[in-house]
PDB file of N, CA and C in Angstrom:
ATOM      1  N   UNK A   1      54.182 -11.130 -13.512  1.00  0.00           N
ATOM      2  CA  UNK A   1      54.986 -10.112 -12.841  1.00  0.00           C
ATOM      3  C   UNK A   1      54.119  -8.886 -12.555  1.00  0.00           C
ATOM      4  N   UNK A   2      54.458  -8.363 -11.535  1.00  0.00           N
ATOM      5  CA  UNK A   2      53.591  -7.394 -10.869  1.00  0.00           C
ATOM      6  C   UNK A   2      53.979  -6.188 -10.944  1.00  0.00           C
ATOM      7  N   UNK A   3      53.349  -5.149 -11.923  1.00  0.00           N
ATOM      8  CA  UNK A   3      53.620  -4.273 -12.633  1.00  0.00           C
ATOM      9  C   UNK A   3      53.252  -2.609 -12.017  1.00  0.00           C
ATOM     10  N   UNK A   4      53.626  -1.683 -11.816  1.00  0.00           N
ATOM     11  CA  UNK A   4      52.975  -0.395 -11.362  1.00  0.00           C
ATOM     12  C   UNK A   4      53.483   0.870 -12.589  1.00  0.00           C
ATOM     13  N   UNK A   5      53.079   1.689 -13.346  1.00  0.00           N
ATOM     14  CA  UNK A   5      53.379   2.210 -13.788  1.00  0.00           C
ATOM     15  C   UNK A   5      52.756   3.667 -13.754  1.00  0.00           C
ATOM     16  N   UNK A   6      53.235   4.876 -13.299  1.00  0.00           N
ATOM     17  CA  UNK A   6      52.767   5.932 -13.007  1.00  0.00           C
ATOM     18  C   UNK A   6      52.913   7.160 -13.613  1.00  0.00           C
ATOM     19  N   UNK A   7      52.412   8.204 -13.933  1.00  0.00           N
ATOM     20  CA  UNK A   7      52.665   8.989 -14.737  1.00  0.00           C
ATOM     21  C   UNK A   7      51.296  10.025 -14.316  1.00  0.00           C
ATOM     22  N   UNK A   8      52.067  11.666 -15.023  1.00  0.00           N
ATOM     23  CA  UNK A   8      51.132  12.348 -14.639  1.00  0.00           C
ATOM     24  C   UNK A   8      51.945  13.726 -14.143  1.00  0.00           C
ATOM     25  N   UNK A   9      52.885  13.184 -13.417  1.00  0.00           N
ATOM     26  CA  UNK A   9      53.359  14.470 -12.325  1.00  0.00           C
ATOM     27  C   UNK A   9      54.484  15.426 -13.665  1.00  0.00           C
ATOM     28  N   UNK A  10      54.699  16.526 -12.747  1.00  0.00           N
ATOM     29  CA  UNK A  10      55.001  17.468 -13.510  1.00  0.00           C
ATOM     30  C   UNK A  10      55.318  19.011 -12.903  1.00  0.00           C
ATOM     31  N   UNK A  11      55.247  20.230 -13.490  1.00  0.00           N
ATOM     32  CA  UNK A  11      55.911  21.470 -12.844  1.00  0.00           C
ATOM     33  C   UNK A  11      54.271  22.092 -13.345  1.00  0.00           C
ATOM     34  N   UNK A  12      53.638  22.622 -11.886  1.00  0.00           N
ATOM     35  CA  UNK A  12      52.855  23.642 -11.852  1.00  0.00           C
ATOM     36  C   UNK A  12      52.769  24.320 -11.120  1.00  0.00           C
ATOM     37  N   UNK A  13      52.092  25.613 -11.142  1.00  0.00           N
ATOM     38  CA  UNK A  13      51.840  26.806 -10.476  1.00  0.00           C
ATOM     39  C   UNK A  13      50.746  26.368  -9.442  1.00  0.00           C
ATOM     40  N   UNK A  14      51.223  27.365  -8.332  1.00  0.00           N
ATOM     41  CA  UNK A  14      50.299  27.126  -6.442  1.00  0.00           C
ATOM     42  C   UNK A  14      48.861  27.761  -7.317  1.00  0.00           C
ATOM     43  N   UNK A  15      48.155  26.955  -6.618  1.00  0.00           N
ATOM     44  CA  UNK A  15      46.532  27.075  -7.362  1.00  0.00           C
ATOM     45  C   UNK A  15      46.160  25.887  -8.089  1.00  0.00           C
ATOM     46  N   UNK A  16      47.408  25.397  -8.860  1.00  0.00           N
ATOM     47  CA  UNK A  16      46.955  24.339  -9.929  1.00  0.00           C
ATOM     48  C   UNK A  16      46.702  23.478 -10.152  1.00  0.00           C
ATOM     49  N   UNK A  17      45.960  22.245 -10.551  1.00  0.00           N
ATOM     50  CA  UNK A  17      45.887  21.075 -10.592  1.00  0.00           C
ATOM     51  C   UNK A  17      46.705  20.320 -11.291  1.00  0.00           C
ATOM     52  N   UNK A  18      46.578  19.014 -10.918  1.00  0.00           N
ATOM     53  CA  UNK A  18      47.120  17.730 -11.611  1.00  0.00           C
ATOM     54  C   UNK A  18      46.560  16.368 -11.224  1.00  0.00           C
ATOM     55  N   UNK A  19      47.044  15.535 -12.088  1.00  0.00           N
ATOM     56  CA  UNK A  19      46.069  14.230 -11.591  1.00  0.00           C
ATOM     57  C   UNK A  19      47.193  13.211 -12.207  1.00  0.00           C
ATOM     58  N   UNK A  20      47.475  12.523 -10.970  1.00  0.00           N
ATOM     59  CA  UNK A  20      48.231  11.265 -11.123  1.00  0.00           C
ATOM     60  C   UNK A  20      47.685   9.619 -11.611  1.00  0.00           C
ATOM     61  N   UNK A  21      48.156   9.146 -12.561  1.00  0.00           N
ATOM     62  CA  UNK A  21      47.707   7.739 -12.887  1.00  0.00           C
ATOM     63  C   UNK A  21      48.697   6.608 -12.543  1.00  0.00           C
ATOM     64  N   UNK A  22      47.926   5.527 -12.186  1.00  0.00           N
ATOM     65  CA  UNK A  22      48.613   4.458 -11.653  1.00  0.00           C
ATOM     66  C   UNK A  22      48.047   3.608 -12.587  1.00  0.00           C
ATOM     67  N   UNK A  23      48.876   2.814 -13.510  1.00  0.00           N
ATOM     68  CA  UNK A  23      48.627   1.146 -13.934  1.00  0.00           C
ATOM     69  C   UNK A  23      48.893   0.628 -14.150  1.00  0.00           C
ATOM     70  N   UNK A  24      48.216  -0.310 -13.016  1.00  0.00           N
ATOM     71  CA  UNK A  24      48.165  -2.101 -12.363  1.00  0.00           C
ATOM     72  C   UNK A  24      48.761  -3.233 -13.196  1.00  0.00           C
ATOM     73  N   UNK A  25      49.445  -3.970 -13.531  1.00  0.00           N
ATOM     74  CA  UNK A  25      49.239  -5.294 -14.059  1.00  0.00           C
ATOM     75  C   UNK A  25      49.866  -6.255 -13.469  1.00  0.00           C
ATOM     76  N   UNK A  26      49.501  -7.439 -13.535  1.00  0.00           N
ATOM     77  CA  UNK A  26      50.071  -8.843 -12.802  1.00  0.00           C
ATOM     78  C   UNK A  26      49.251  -8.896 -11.661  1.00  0.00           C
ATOM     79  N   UNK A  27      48.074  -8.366 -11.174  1.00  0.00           N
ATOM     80  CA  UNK A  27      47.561  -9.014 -10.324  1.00  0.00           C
ATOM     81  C   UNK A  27      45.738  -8.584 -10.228  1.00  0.00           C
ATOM     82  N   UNK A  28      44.971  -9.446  -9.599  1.00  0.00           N
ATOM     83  CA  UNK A  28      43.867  -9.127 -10.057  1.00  0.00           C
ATOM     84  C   UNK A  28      43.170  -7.800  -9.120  1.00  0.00           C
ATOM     85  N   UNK A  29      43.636  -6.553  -9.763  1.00  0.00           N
ATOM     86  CA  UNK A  29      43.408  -5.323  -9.365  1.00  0.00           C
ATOM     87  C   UNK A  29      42.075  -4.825  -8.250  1.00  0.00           C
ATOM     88  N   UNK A  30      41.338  -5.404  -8.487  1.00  0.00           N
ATOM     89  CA  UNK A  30      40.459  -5.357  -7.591  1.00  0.00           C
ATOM     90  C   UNK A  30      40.396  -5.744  -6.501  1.00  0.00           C
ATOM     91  N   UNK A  31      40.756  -6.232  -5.791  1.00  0.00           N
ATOM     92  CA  UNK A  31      41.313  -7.266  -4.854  1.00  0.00           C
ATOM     93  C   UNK A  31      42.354  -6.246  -3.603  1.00  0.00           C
ATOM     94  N   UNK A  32      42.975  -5.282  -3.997  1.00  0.00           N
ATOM     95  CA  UNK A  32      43.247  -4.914  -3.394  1.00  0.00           C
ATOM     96  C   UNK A  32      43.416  -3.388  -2.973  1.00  0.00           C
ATOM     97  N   UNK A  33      43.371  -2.932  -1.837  1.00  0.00           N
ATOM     98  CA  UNK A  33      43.922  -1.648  -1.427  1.00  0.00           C
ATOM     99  C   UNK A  33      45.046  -1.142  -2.235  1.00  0.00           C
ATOM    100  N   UNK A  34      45.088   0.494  -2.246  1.00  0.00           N
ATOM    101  CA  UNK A  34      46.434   1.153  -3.163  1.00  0.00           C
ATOM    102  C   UNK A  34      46.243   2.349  -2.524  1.00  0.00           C
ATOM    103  N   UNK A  35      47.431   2.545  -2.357  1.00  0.00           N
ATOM    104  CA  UNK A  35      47.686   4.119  -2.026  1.00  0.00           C
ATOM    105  C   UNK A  35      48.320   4.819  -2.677  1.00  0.00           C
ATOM    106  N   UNK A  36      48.534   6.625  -2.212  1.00  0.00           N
ATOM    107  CA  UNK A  36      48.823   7.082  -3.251  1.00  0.00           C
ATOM    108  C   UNK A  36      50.332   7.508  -1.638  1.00  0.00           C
ATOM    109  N   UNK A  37      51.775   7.873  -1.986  1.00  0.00           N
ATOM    110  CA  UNK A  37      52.419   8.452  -0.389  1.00  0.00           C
ATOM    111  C   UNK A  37      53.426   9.052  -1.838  1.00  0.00           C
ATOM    112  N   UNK A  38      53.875  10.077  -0.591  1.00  0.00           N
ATOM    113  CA  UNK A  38      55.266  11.128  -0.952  1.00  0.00           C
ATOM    114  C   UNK A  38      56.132  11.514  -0.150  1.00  0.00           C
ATOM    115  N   UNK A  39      57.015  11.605  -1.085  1.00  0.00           N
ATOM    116  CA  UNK A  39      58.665  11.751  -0.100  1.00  0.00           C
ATOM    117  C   UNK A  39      59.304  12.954  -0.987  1.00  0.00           C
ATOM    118  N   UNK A  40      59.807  14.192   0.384  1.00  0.00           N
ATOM    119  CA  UNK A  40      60.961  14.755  -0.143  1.00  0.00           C
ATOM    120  C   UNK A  40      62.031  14.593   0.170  1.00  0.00           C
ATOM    121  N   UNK A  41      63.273  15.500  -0.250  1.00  0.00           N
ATOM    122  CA  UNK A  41      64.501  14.753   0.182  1.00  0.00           C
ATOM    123  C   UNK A  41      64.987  14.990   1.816  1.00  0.00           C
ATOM    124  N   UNK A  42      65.170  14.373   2.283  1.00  0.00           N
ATOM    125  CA  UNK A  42      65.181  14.268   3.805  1.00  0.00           C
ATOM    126  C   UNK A  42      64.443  14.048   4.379  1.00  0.00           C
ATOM    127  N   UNK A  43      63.325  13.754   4.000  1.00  0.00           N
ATOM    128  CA  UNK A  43      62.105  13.511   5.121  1.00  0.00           C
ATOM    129  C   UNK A  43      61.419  12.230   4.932  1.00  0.00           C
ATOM    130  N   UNK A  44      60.939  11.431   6.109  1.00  0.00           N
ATOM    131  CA  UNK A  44      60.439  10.072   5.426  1.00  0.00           C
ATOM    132  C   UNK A  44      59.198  10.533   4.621  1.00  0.00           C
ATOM    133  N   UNK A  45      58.664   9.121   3.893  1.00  0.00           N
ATOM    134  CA  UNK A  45      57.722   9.120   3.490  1.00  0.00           C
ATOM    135  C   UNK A  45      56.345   9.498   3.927  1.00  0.00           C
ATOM    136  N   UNK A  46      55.386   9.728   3.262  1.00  0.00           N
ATOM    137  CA  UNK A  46      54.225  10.028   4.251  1.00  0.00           C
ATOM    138  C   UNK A  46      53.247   9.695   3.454  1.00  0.00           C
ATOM    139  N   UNK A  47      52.009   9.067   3.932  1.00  0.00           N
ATOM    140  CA  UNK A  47      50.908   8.766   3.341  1.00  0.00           C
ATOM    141  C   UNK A  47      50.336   9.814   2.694  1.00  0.00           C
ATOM    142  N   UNK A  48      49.561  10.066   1.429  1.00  0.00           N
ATOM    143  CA  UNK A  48      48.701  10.949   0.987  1.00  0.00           C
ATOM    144  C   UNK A  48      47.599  10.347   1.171  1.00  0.00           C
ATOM    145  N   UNK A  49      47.103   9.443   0.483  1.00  0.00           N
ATOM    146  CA  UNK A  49      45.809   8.996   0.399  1.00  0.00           C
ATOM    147  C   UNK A  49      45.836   7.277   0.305  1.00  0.00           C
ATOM    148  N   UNK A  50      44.648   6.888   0.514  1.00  0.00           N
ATOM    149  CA  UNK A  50      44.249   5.441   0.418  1.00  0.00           C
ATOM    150  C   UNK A  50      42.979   4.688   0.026  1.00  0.00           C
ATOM    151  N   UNK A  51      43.205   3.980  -0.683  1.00  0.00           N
ATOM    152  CA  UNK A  51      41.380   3.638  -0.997  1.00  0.00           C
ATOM    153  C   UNK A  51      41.539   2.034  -1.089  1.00  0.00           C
ATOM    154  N   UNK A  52      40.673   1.727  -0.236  1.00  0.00           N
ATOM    155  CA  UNK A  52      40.447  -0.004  -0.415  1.00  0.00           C
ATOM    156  C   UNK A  52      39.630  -0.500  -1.296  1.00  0.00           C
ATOM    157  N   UNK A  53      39.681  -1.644  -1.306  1.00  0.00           N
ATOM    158  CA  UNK A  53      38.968  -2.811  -2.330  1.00  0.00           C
ATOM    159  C   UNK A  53      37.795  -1.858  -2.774  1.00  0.00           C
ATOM    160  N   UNK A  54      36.982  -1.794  -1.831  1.00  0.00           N
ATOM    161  CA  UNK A  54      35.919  -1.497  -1.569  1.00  0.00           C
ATOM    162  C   UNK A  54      35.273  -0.167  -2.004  1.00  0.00           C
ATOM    163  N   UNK A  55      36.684   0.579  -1.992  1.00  0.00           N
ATOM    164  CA  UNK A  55      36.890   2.204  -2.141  1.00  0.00           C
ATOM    165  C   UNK A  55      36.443   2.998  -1.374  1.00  0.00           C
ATOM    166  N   UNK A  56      36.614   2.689   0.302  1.00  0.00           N
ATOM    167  CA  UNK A  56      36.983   3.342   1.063  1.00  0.00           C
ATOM    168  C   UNK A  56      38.079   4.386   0.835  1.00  0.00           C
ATOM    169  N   UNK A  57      37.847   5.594   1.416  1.00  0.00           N
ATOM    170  CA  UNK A  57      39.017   6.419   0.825  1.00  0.00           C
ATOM    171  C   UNK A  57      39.460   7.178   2.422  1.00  0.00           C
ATOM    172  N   UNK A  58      41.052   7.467   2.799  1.00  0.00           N
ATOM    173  CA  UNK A  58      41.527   8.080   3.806  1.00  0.00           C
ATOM    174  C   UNK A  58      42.454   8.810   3.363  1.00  0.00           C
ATOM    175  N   UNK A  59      43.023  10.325   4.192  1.00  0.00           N
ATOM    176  CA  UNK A  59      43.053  11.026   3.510  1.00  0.00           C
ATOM    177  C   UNK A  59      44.333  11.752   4.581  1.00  0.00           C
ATOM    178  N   UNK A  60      45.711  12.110   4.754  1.00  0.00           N
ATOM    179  CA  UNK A  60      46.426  12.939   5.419  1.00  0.00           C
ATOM    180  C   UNK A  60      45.856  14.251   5.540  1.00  0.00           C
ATOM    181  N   UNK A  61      46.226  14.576   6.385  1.00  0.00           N
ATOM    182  CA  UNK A  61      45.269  16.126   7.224  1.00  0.00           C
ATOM    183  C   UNK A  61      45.803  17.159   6.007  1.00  0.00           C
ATOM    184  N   UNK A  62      47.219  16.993   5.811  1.00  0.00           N
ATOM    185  CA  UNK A  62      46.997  18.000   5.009  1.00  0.00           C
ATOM    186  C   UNK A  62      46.848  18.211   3.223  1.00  0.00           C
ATOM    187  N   UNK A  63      46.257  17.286   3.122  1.00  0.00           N
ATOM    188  CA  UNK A  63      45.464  17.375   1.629  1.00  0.00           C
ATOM    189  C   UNK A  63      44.009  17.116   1.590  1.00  0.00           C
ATOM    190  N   UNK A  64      43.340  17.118   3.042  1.00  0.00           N
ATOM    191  CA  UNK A  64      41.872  16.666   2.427  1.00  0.00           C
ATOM    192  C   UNK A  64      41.396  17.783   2.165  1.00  0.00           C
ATOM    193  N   UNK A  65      40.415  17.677   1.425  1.00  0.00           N
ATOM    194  CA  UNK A  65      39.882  18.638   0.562  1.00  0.00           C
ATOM    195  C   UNK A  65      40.457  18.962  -0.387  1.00  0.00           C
ATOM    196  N   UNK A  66      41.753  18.920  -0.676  1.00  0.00           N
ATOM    197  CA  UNK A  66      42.184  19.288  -2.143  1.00  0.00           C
ATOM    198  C   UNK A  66      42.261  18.054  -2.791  1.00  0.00           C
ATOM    199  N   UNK A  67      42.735  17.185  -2.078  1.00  0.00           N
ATOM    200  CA  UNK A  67      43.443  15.946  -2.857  1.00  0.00           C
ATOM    201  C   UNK A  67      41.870  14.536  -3.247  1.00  0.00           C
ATOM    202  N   UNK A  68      41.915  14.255  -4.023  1.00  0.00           N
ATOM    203  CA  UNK A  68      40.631  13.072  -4.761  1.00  0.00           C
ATOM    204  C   UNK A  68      41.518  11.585  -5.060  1.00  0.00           C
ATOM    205  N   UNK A  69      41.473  10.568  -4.349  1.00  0.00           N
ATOM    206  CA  UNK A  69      41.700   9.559  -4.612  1.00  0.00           C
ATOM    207  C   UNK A  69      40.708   8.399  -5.549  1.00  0.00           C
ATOM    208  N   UNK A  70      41.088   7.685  -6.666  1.00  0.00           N
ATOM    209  CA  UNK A  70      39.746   7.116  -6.721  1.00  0.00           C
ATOM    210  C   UNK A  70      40.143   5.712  -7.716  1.00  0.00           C
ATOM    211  N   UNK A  71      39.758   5.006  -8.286  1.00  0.00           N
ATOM    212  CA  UNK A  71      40.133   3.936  -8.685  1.00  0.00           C
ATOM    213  C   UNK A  71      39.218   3.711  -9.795  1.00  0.00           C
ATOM    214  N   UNK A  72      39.671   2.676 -10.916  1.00  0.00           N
ATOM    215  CA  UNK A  72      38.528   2.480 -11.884  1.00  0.00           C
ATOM    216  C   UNK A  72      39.376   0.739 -11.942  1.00  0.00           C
ATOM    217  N   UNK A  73      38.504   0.258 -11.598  1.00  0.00           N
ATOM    218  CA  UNK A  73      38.569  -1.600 -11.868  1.00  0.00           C
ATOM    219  C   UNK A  73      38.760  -2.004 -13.032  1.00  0.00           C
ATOM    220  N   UNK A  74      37.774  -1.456 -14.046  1.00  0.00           N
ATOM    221  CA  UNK A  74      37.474  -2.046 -15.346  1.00  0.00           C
ATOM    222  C   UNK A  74      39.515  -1.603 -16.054  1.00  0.00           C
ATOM    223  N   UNK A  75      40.117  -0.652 -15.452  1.00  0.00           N
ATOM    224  CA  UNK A  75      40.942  -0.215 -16.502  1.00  0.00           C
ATOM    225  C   UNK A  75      42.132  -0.305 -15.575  1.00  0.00           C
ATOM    226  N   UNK A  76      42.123  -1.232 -13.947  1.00  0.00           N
ATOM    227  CA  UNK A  76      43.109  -1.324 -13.339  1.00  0.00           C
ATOM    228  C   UNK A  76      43.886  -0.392 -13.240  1.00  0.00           C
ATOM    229  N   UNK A  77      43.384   0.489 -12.941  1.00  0.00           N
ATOM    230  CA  UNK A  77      43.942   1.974 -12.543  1.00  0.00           C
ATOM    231  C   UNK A  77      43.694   2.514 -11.304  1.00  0.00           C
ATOM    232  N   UNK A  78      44.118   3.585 -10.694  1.00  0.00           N
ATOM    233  CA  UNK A  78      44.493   4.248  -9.705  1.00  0.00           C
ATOM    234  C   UNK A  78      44.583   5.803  -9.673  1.00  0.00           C
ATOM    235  N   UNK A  79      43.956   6.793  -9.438  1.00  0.00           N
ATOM    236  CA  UNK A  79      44.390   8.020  -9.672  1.00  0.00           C
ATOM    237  C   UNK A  79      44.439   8.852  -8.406  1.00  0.00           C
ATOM    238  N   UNK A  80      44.853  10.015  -8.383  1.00  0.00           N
ATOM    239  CA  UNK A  80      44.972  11.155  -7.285  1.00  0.00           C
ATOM    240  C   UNK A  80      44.940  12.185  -7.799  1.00  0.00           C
ATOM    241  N   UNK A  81      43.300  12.932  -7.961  1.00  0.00           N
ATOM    242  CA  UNK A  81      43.321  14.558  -8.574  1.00  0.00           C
ATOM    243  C   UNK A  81      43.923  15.487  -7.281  1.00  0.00           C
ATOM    244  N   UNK A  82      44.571  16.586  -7.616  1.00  0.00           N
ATOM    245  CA  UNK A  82      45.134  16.878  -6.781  1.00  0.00           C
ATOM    246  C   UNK A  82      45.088  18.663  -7.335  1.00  0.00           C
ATOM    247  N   UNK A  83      44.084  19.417  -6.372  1.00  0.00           N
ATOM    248  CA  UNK A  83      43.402  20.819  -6.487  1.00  0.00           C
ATOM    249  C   UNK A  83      44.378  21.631  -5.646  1.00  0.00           C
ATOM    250  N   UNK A  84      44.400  22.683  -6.278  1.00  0.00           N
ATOM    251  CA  UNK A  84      44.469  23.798  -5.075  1.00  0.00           C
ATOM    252  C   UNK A  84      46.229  23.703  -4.641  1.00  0.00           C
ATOM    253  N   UNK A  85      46.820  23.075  -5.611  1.00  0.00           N
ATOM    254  CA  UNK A  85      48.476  22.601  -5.470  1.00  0.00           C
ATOM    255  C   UNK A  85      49.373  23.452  -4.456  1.00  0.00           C
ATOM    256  N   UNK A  86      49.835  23.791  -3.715  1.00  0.00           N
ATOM    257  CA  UNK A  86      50.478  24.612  -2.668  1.00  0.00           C
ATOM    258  C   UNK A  86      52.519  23.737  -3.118  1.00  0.00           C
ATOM    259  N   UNK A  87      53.141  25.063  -2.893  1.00  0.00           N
ATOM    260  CA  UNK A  87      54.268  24.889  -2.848  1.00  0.00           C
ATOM    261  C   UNK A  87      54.892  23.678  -2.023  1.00  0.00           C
ATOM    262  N   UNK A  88      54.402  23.311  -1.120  1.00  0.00           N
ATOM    263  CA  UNK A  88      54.534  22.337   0.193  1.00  0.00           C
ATOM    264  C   UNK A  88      54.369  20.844  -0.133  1.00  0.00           C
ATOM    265  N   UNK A  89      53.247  21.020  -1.362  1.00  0.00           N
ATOM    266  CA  UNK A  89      53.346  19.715  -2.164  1.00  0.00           C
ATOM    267  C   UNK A  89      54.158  19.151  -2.942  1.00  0.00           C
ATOM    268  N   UNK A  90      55.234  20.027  -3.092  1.00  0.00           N
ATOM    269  CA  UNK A  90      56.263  19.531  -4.059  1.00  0.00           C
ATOM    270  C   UNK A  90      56.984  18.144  -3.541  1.00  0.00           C
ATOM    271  N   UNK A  91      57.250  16.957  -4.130  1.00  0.00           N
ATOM    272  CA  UNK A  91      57.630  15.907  -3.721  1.00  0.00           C
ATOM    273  C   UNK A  91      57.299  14.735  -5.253  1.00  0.00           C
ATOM    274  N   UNK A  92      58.288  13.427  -4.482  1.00  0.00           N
ATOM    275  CA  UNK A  92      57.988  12.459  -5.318  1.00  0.00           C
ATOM    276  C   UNK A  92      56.928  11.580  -4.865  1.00  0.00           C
ATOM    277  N   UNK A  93      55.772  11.411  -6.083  1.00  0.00           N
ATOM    278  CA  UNK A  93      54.475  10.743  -5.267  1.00  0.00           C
ATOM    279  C   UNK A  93      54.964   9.201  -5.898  1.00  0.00           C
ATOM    280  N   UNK A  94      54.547   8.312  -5.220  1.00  0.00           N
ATOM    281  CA  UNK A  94      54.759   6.923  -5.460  1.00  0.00           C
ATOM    282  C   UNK A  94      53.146   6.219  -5.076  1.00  0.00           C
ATOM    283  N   UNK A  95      53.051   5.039  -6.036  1.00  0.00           N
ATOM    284  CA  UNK A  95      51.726   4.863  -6.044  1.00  0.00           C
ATOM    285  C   UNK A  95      51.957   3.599  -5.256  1.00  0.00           C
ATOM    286  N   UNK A  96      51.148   2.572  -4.631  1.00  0.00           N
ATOM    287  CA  UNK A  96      51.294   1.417  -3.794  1.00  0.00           C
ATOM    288  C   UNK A  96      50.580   0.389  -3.731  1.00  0.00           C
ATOM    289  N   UNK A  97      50.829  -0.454  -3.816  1.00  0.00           N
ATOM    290  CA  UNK A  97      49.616  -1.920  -3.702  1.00  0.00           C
ATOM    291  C   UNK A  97      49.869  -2.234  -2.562  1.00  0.00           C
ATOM    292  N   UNK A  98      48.506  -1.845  -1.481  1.00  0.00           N
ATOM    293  CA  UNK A  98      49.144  -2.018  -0.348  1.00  0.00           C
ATOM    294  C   UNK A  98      49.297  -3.415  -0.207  1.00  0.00           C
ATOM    295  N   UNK A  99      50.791  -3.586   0.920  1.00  0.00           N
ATOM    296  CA  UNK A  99      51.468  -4.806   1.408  1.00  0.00           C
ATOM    297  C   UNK A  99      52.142  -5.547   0.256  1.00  0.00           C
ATOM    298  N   UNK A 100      51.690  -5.234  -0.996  1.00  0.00           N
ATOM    299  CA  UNK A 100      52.561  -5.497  -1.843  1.00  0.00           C
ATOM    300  C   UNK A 100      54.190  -4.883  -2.649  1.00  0.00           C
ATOM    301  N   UNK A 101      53.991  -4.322  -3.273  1.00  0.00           N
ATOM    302  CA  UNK A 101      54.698  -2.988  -3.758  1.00  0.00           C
ATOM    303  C   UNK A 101      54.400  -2.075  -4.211  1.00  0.00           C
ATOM    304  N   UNK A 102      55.705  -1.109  -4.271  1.00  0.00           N
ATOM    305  CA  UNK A 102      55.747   0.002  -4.568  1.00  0.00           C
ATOM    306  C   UNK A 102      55.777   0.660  -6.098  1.00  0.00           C
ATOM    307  N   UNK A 103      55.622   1.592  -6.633  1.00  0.00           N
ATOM    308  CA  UNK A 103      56.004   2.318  -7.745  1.00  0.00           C
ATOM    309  C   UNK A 103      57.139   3.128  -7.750  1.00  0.00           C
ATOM    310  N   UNK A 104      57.585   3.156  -8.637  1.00  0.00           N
ATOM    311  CA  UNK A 104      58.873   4.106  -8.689  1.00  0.00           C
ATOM    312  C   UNK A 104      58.425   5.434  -8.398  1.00  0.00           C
ATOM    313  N   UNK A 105      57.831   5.897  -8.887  1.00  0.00           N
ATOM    314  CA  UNK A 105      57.453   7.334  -8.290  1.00  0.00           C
ATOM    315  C   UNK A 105      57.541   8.417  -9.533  1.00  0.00           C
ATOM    316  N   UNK A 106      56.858   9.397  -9.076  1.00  0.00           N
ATOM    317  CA  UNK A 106      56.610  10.685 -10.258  1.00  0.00           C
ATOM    318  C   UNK A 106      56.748  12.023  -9.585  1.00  0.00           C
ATOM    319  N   UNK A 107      57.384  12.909 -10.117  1.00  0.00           N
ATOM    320  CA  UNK A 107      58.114  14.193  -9.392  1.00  0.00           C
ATOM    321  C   UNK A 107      57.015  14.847  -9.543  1.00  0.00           C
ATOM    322  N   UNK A 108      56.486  15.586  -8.518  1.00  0.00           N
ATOM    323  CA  UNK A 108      55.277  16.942  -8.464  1.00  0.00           C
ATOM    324  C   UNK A 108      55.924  18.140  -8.048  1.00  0.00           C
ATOM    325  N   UNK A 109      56.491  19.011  -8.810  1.00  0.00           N
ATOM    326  CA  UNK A 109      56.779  20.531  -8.315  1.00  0.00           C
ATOM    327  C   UNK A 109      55.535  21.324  -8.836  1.00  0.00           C
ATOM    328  N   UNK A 110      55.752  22.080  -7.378  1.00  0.00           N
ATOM    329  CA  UNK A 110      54.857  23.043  -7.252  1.00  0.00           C
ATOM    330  C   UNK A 110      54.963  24.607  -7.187  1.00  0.00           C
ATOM    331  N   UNK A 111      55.541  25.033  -7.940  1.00  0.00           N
ATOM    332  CA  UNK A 111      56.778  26.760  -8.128  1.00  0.00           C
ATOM    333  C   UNK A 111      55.997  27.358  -9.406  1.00  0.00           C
ATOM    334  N   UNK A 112      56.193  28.694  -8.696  1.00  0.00           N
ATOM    335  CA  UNK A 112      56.059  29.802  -9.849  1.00  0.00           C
ATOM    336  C   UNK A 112      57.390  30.575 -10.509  1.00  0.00           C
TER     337      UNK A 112
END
């Protein structure tokens, strides 16, 4: 069974960091693309970031430079450091195997 489990998100102040974890089980992690996307309420979803097999990494206009996608094989994981936090980021991030599934998702507020 094909497992996503995420954790990480949380309530911080504009300026601040955080770093989201994703981990993998039930399939052989390497193998595939994962993304990191977020949704607030009313608005569709939207890509944040993406990194393939390979660890190619792509990036929505408005987080590059703050936002770090990156992956570790050995520990079937997934992460998204995420700098420089702006109010605008507030949302639920959901992690993704692409074409496979989804993660339930982890709340990021971003308020002082």
């Amino acid at each position: 069974q094909v497992q996503l489990v995420e954790s990480g998100g949380g309530l911080v102040q504009p300026g601040g960091s955080l770093r989201l974890s994703c981990a993998v089980s039930g399939i052989i992690f390497s193998r595939y693309g994962m993304g990191w996307y977020r949704q607030v309420p009313g608005k569709e979803r939207e890509m944040v970031a993406v990194i393939t097999s390979g660890g190619t990494t792509t990036y929505s206009e408005p987080v590059k430079g703050r936002f770090t996608i990156s992956r570790d094989n050995a520990k079937n994981t997934v992460y998204l450091q995420m700098n420089s936090l702006k109010p605008e980021d507030t949302a639920v991030y959901s992690c993704r195997i692409l074409g496979v599934l989804w993660g339930q998702g982890t709340q990021v507020t971003v308020s002082s």
